[in-house]
PDB file of N, CA and C in Angstrom:
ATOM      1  N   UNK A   1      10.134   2.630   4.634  1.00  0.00           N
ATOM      2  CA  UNK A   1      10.508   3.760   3.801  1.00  0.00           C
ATOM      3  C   UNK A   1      10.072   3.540   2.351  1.00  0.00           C
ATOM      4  N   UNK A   2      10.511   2.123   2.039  1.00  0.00           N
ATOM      5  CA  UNK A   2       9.938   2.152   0.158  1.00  0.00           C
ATOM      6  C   UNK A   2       8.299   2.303  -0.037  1.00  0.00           C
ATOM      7  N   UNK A   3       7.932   1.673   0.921  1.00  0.00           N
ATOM      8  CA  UNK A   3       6.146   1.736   1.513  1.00  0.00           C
ATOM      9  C   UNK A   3       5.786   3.488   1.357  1.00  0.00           C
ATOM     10  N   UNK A   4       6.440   4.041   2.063  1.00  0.00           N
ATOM     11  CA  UNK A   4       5.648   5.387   1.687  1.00  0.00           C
ATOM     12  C   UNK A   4       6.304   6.105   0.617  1.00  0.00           C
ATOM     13  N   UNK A   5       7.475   5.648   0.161  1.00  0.00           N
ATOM     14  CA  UNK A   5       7.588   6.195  -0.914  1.00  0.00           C
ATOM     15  C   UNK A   5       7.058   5.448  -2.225  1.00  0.00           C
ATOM     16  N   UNK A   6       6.269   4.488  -2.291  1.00  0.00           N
ATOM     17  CA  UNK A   6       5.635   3.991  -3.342  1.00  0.00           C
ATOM     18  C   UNK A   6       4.049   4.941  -3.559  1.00  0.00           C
ATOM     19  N   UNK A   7       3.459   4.985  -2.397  1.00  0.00           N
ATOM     20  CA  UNK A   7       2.642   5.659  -2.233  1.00  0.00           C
ATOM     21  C   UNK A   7       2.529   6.702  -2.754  1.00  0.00           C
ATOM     22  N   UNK A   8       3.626   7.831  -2.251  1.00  0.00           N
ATOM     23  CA  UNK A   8       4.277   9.244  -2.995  1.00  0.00           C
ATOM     24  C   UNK A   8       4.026   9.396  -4.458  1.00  0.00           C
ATOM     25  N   UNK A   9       4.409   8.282  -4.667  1.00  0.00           N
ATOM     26  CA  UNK A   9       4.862   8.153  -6.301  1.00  0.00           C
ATOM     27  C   UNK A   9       3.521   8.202  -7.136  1.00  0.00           C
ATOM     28  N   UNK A  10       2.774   7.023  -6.309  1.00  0.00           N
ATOM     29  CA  UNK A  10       0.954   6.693  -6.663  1.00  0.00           C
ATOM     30  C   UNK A  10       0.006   7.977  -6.530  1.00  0.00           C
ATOM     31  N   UNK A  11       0.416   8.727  -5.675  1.00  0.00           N
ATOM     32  CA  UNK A  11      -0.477  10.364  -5.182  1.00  0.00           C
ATOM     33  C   UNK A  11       0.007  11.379  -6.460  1.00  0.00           C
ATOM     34  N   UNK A  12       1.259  11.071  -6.419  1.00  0.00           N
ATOM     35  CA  UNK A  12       2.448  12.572  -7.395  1.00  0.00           C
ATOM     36  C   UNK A  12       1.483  12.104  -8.714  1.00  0.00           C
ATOM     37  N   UNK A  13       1.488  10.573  -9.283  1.00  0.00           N
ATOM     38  CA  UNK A  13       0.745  10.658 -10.631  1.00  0.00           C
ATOM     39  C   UNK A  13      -0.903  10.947 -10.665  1.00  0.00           C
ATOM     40  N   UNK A  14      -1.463  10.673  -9.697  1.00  0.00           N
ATOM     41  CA  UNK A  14      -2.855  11.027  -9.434  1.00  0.00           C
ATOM     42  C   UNK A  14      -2.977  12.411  -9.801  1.00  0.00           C
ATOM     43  N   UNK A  15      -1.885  13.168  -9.125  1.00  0.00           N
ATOM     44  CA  UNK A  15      -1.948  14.439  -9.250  1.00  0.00           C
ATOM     45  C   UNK A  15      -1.992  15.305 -10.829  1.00  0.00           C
ATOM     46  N   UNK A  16      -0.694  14.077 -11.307  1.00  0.00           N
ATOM     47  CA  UNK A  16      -0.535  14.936 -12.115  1.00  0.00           C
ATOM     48  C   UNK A  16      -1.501  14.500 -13.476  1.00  0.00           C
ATOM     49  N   UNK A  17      -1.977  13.432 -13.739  1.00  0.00           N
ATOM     50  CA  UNK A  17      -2.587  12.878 -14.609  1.00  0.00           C
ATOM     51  C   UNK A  17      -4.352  13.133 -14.065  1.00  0.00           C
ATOM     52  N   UNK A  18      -4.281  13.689 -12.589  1.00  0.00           N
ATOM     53  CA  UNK A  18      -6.080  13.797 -12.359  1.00  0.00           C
ATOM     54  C   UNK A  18      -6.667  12.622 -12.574  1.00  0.00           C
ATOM     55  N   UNK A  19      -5.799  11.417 -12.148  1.00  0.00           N
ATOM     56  CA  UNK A  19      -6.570  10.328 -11.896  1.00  0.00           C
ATOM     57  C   UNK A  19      -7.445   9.793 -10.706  1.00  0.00           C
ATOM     58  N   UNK A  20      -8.623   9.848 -10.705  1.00  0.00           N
ATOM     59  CA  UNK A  20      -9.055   9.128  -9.224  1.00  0.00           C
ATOM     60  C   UNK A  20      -8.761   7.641  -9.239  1.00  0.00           C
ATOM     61  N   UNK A  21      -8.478   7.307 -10.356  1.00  0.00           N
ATOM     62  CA  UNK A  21      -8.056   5.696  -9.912  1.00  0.00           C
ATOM     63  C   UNK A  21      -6.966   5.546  -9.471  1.00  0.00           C
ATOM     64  N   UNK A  22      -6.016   6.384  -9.285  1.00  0.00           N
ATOM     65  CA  UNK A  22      -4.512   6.366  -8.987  1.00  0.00           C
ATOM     66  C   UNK A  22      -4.752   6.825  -7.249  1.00  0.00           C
ATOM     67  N   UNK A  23      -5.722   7.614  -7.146  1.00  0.00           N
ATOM     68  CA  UNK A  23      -5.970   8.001  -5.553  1.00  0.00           C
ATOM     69  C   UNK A  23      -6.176   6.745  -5.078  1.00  0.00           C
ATOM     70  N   UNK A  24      -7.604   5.801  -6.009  1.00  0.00           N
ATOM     71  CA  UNK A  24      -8.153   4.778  -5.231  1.00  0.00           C
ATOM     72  C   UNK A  24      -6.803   4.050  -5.089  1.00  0.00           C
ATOM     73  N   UNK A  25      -6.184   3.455  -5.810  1.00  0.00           N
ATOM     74  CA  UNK A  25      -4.940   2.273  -6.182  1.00  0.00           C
ATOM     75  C   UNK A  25      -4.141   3.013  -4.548  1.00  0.00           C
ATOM     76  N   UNK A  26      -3.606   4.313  -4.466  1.00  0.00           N
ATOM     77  CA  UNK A  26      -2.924   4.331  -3.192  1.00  0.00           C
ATOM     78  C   UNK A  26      -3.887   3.849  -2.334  1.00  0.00           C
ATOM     79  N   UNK A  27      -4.932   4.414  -1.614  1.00  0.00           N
ATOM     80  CA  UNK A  27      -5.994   4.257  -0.765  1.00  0.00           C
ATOM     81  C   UNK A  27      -5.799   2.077  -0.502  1.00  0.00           C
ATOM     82  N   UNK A  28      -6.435   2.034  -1.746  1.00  0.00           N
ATOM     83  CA  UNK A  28      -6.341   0.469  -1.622  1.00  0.00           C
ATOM     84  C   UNK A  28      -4.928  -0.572  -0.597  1.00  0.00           C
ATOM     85  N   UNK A  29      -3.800   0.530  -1.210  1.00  0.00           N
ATOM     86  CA  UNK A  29      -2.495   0.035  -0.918  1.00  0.00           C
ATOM     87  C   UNK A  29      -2.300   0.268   0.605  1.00  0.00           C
ATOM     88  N   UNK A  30      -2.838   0.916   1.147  1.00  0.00           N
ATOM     89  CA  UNK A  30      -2.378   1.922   2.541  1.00  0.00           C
ATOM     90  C   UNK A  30      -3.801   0.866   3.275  1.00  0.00           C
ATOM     91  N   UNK A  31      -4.594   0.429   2.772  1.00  0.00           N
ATOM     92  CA  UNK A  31      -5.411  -0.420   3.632  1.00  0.00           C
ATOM     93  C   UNK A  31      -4.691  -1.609   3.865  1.00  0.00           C
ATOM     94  N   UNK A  32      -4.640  -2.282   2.898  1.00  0.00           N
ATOM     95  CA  UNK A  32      -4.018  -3.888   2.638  1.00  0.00           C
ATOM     96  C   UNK A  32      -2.784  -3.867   3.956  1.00  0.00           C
ATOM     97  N   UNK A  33      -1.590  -2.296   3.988  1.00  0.00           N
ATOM     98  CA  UNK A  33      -1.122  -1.911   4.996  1.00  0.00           C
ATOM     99  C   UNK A  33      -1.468  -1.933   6.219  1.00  0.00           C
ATOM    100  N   UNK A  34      -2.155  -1.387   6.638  1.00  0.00           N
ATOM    101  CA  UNK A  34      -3.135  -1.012   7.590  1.00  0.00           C
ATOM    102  C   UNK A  34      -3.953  -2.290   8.285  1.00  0.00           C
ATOM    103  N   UNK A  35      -3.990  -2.843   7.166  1.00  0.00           N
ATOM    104  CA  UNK A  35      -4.699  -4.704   7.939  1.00  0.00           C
ATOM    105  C   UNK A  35      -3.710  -5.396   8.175  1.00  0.00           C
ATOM    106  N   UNK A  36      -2.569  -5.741   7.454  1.00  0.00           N
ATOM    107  CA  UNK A  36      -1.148  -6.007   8.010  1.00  0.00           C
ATOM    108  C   UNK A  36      -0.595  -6.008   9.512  1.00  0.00           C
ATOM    109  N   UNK A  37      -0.466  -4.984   9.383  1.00  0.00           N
ATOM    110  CA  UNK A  37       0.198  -3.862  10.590  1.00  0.00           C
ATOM    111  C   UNK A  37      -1.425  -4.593  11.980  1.00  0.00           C
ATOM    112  N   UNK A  38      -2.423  -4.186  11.338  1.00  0.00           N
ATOM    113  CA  UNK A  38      -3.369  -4.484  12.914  1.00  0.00           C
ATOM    114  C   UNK A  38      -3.104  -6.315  13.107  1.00  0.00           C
ATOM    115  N   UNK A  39      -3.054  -7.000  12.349  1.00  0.00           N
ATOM    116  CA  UNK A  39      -3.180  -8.412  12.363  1.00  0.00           C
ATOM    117  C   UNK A  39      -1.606  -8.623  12.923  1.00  0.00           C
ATOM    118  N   UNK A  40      -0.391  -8.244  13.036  1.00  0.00           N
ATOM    119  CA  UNK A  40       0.653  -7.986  13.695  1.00  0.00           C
ATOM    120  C   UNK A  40       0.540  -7.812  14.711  1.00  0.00           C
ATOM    121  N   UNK A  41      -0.475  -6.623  15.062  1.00  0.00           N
ATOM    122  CA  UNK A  41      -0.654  -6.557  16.359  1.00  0.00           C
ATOM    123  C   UNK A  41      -0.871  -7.258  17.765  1.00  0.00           C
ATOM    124  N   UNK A  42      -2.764  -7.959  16.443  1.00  0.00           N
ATOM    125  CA  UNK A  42      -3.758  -8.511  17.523  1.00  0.00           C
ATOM    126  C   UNK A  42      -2.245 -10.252  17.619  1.00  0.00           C
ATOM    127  N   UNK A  43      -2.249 -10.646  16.735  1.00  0.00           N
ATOM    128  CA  UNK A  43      -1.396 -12.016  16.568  1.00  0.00           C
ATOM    129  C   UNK A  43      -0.241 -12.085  16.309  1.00  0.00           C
ATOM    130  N   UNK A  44       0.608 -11.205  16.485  1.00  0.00           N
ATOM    131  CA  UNK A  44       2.029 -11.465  16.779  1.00  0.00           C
ATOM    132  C   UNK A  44       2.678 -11.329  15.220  1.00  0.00           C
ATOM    133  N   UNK A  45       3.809 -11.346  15.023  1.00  0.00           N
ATOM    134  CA  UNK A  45       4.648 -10.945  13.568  1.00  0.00           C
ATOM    135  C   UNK A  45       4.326 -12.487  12.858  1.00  0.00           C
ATOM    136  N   UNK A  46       4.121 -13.194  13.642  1.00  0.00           N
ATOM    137  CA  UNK A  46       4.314 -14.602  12.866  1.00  0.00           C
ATOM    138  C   UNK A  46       3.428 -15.054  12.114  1.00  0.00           C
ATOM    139  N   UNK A  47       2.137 -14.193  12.354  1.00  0.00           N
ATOM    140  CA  UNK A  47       1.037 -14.717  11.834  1.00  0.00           C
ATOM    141  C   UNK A  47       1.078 -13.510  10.353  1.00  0.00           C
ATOM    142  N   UNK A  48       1.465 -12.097  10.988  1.00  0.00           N
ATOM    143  CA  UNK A  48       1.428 -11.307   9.985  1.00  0.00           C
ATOM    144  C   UNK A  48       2.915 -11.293   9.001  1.00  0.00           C
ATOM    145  N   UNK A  49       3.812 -11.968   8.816  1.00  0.00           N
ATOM    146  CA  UNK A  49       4.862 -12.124   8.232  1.00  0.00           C
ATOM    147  C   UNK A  49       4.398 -13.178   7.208  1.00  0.00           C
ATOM    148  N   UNK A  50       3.875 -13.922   7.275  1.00  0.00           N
ATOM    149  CA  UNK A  50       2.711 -14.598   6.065  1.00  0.00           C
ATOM    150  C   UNK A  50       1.881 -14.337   5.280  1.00  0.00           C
ATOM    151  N   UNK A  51       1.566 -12.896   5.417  1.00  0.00           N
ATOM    152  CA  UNK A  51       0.787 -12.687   4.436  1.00  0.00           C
ATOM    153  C   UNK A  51       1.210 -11.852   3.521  1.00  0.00           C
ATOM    154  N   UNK A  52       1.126 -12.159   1.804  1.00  0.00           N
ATOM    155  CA  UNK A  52       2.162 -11.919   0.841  1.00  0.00           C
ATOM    156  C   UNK A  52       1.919 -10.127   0.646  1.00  0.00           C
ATOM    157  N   UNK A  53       3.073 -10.246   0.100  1.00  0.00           N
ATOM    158  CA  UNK A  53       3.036  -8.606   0.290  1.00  0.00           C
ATOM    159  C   UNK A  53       2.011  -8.134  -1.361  1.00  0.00           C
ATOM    160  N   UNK A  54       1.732  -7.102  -1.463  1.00  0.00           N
ATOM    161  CA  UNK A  54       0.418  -6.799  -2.530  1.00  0.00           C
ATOM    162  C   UNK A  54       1.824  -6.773  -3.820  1.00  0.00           C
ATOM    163  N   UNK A  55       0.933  -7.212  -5.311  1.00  0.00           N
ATOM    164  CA  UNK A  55       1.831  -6.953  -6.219  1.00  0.00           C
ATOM    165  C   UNK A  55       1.498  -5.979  -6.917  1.00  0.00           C
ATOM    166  N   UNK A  56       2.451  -5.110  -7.412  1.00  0.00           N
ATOM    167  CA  UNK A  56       2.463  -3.788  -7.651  1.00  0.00           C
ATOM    168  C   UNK A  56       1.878  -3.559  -9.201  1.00  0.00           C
ATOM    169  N   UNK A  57       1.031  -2.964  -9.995  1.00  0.00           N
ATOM    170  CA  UNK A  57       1.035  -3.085 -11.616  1.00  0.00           C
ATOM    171  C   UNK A  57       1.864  -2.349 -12.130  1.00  0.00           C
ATOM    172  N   UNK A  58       2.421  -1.314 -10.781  1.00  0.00           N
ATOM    173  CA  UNK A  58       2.792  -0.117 -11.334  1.00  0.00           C
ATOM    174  C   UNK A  58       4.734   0.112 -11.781  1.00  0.00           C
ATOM    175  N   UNK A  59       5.422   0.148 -12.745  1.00  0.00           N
ATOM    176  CA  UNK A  59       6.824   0.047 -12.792  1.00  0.00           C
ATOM    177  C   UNK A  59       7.402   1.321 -11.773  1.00  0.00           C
ATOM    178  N   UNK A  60       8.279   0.796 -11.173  1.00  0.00           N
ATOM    179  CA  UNK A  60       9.140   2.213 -10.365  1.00  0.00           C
ATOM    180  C   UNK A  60       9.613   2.807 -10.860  1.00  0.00           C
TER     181      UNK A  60
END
């Protein structure tokens, strides 16, 4: 849940500031996700529970 609502947050300012770097920065975030989640898959939680979670630049 905080996962897509960080995202939200990263799109809502893209939007509102017309940043494409704020698109890329989500995009980026939802991959790093996305490789997570498949490496969970192929190798089990144990392998993917090790890898550090991304650090954010952005304040909530």
């Amino acid at each position: 849940y905080d996962f897509i609502c960080q995202i939200g947050r990263t799109l809502n300012k893209a939007m509102q500031e017309e940043s494409i770097e704020k698109v890329q920065e989500a995009y980026n975030v939802l991959k790093i996700r996305a490789f997570t989640l498949r490496t969970a898959e192929d190798e089990e939680w144990r392998v993917a529970s090790k890898i550090p979670k991304p650090i954010s630049t952005e304040k909530d």
